[in-house]
C-alpha atoms as a PDB file:
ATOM      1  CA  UNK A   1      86.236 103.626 103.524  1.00  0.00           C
ATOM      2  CA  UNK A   2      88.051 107.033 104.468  1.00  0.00           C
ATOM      3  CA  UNK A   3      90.790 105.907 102.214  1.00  0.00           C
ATOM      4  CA  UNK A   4      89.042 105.231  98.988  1.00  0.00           C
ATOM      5  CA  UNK A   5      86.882 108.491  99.679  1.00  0.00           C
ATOM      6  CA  UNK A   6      90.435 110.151  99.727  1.00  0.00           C
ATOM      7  CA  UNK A   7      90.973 108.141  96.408  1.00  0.00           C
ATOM      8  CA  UNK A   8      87.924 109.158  94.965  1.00  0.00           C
ATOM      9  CA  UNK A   9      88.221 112.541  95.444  1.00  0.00           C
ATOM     10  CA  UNK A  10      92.099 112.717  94.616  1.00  0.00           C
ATOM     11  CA  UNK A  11      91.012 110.991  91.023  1.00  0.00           C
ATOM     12  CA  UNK A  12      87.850 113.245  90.661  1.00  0.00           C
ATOM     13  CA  UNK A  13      90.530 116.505  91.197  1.00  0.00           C
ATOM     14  CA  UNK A  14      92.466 114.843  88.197  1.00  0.00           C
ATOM     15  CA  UNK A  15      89.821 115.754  85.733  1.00  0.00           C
ATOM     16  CA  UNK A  16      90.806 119.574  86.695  1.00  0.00           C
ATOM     17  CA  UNK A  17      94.577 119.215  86.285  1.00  0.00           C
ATOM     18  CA  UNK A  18      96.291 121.161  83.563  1.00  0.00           C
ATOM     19  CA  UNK A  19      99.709 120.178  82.277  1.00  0.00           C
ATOM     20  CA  UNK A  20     102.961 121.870  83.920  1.00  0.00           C
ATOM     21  CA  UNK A  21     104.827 120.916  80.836  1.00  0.00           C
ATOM     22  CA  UNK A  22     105.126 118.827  77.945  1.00  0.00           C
ATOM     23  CA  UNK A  23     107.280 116.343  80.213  1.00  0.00           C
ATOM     24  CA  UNK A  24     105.545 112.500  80.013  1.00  0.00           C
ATOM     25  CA  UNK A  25     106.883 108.961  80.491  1.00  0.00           C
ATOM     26  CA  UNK A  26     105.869 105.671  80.138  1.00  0.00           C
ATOM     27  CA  UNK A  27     106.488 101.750  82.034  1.00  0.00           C
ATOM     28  CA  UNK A  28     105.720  98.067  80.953  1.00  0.00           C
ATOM     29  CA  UNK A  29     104.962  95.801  83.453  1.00  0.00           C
ATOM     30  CA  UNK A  30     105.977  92.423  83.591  1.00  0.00           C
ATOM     31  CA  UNK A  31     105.458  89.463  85.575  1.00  0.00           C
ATOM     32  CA  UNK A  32     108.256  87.176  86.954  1.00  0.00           C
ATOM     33  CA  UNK A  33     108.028  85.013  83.928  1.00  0.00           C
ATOM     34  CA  UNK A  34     108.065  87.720  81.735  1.00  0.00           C
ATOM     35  CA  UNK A  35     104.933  88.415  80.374  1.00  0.00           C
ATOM     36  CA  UNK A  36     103.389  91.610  79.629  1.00  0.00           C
ATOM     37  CA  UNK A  37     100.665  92.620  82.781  1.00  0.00           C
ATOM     38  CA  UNK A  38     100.389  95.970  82.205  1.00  0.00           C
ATOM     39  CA  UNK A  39     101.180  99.407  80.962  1.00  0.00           C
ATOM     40  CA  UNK A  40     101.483 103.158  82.475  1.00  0.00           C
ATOM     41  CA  UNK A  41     101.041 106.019  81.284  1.00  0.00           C
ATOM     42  CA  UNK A  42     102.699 108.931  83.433  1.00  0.00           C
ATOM     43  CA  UNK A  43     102.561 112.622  82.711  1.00  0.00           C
ATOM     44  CA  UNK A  44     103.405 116.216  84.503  1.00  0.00           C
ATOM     45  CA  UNK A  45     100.814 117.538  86.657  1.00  0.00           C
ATOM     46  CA  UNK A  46     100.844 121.026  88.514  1.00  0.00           C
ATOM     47  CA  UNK A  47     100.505 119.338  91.626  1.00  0.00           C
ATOM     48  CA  UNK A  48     102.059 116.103  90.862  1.00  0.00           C
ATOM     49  CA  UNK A  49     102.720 113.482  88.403  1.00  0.00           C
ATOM     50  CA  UNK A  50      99.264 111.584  87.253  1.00  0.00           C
ATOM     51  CA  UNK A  51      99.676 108.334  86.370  1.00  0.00           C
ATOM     52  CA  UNK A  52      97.269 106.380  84.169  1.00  0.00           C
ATOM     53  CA  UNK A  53      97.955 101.935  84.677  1.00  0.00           C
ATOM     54  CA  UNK A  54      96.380  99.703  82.378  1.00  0.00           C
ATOM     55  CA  UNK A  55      96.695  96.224  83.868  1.00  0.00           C
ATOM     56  CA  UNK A  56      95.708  92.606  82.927  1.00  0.00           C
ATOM     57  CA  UNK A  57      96.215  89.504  84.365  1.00  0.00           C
ATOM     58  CA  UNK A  58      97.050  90.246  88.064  1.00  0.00           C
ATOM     59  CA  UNK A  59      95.749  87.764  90.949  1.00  0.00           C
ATOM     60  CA  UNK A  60      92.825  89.132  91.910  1.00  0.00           C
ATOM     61  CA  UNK A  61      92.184  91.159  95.486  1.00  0.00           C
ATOM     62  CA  UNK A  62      94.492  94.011  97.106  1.00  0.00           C
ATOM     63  CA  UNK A  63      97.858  95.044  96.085  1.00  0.00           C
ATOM     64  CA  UNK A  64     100.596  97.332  97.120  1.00  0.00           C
ATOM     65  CA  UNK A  65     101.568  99.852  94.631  1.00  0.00           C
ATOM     66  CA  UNK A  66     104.622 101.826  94.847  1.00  0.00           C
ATOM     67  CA  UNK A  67     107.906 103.385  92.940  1.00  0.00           C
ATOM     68  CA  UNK A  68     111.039 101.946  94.343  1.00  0.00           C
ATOM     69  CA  UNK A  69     114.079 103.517  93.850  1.00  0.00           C
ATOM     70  CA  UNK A  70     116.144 101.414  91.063  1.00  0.00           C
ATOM     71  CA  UNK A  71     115.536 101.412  87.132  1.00  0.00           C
ATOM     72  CA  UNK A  72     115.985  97.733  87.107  1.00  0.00           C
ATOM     73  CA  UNK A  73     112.954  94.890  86.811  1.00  0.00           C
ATOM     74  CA  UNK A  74     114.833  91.589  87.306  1.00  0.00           C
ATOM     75  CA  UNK A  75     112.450  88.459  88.817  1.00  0.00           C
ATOM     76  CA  UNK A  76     112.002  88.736  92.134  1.00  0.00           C
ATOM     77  CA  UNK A  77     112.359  92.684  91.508  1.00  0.00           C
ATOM     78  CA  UNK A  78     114.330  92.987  94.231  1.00  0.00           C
ATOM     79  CA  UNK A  79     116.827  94.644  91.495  1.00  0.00           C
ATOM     80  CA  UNK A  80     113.893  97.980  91.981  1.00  0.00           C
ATOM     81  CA  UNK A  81     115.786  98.804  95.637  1.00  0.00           C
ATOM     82  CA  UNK A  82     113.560  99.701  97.897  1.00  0.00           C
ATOM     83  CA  UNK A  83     110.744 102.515  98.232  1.00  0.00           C
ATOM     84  CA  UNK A  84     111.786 105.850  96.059  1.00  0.00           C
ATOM     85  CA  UNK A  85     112.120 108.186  99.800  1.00  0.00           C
ATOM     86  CA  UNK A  86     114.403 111.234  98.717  1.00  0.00           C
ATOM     87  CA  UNK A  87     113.327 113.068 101.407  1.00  0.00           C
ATOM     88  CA  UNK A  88     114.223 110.431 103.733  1.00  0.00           C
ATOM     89  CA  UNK A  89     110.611 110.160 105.545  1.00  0.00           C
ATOM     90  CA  UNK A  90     109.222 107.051 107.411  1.00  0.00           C
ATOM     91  CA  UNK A  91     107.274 104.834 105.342  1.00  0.00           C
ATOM     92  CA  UNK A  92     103.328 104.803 105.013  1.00  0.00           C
ATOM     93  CA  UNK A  93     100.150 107.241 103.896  1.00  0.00           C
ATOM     94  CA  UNK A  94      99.111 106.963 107.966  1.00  0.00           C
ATOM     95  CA  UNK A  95     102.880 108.110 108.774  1.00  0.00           C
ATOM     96  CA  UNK A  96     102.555 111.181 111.299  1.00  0.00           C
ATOM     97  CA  UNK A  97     106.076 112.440 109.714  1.00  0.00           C
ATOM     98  CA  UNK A  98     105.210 112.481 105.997  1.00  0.00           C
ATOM     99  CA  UNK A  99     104.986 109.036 103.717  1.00  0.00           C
ATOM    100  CA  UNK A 100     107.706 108.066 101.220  1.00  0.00           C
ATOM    101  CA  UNK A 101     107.603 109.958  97.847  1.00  0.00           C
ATOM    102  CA  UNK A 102     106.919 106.831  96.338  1.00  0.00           C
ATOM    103  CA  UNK A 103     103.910 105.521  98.562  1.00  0.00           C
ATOM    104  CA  UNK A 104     100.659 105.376  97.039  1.00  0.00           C
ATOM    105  CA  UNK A 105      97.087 103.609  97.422  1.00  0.00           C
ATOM    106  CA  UNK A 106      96.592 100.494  97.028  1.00  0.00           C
ATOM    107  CA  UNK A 107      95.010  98.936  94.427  1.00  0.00           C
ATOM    108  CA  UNK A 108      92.195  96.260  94.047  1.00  0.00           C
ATOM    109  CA  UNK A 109      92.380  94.110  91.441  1.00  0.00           C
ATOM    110  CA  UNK A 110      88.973  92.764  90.409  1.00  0.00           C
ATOM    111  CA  UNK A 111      88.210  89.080  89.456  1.00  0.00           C
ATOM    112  CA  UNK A 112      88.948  89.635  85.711  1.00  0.00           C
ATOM    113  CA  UNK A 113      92.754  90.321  86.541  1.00  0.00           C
ATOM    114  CA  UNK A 114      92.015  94.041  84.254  1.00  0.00           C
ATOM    115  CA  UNK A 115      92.055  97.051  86.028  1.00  0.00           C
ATOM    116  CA  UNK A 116      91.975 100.388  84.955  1.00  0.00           C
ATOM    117  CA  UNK A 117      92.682 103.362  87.286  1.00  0.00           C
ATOM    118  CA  UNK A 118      94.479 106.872  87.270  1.00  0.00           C
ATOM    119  CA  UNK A 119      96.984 108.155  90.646  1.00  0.00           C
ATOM    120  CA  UNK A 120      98.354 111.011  91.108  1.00  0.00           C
ATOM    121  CA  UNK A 121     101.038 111.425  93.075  1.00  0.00           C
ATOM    122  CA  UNK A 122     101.387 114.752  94.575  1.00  0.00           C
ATOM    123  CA  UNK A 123     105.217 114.187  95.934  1.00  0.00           C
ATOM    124  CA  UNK A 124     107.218 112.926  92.600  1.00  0.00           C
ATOM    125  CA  UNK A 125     108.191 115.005  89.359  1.00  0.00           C
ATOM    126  CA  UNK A 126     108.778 113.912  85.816  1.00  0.00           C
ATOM    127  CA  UNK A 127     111.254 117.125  85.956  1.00  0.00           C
ATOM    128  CA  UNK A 128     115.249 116.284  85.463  1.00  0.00           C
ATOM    129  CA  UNK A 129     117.620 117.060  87.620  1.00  0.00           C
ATOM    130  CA  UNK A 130     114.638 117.509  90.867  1.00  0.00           C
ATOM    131  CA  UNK A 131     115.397 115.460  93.986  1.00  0.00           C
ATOM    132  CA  UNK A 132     112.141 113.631  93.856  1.00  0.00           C
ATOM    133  CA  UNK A 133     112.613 113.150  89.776  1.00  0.00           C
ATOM    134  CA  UNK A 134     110.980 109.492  88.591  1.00  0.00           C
ATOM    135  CA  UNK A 135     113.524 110.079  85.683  1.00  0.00           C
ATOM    136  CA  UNK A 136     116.765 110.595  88.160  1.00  0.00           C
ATOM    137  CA  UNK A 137     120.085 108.996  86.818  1.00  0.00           C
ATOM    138  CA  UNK A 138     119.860 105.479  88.222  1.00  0.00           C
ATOM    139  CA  UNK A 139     115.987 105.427  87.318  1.00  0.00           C
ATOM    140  CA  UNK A 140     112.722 104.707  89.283  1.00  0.00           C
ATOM    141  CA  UNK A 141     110.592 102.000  88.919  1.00  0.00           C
ATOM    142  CA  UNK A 142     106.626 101.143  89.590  1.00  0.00           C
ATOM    143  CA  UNK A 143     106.029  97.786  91.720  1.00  0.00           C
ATOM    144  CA  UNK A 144     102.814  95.641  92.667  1.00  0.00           C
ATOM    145  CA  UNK A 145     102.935  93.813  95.361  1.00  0.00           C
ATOM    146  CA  UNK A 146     101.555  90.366  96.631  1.00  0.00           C
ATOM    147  CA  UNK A 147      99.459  91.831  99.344  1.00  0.00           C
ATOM    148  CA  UNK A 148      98.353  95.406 100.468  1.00  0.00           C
ATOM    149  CA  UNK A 149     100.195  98.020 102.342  1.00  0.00           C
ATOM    150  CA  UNK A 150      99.257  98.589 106.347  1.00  0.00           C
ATOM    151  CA  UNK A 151      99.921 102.160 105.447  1.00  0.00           C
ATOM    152  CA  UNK A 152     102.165 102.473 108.269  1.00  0.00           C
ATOM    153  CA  UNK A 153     105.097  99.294 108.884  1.00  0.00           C
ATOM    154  CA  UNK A 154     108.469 100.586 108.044  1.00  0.00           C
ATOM    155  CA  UNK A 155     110.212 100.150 105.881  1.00  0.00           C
ATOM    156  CA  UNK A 156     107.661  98.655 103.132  1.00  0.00           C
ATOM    157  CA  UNK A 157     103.994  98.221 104.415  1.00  0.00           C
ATOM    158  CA  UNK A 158     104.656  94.611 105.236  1.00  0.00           C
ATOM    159  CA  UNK A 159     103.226  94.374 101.466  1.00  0.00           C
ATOM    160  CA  UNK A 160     104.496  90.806 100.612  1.00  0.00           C
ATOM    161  CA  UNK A 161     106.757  89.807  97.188  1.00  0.00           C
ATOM    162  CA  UNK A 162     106.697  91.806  94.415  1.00  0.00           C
ATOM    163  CA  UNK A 163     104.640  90.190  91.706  1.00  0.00           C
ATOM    164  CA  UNK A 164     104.904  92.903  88.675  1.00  0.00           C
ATOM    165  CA  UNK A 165     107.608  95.350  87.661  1.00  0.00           C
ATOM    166  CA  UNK A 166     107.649  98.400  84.945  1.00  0.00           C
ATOM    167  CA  UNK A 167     110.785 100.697  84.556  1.00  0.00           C
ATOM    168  CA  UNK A 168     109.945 104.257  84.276  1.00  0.00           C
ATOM    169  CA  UNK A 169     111.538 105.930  80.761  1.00  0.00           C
ATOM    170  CA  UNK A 170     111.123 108.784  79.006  1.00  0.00           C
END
């Protein structure tokens, strides 16, 4: 409960957010076979990077979300490294030391498979050349998982396979 609260209230602030810059990207995700699941929208924040998904056809129930730290979306998506941490912390939102820039809330797929949702993440930048830049040299990449995140096992949240895949570009 304290979590989606926290959600709530982190989407709710989003309404308020003014653009930092003109700086936006975008991400398709795909399943392992291929198909399209999904679509993101991301753009500059002051305080972050929001990030609008657009999904469709997911299993229903919980799923890790995250941005790993490789441009690359080959079935099983291991290809996407692992978490995007440039600041080298432990993983998890419950982590007393600081999360991974690239740990985020879960999300809950309803029984549809469609879901709909904006996050902002307050420790990533669309700006070049930053050391917590989604659009660094090698690329960053935004990954569902098969199950949720504990919040707090290292290194990934014990969050099961990866079941979608979308390369952030410019």
């Amino acid at each position: 409960m304290f979590l989606r609260t926290v959600l709530a209230a982190v989407l709710m602030s989003t309404v308020a957010l003014t653009t930092a810059s003109a700086d936006t990207a975008k991400a398709t995700f795909k399943n392992a076979d291929g198909a399209v699941v999904g679509h993101a929208d991301l753009m500059q924040a002051t305080n972050g990077v929001l990030i609008q998904l657009t999904l469709k056809g997911l299993p229903p129930g919980g799923h890790a979300f995250h941005v790993h730290a490789v441009g690359k979306c080959e079935p099983p998506f291991t290809s996407a490294g692992g978490h995007f941490n440039p600041q080298n912390h432990k993983h998890g939102i419950m982590a007393s030391e600081g999360a991974h820039a690239g740990d985020m809330p879960n999300l809950t797929i309803p029984a549809s498979g469609e879901l709909k949702l904006e996050i902002l993440n307050p420790a990533v930048t669309l700006a070049k050349g930053a050391p917590n830049s989604l659009l660094k040299p090698d690329g960053t990449a935004l990954v569902i998982h098969a199950t949720v995140d504990d919040y707090k096992s290292d290194p990934a949240g014990n969050a099961g396979g990866r079941i979608a895949c979308a390369v952030v570009e410019p």
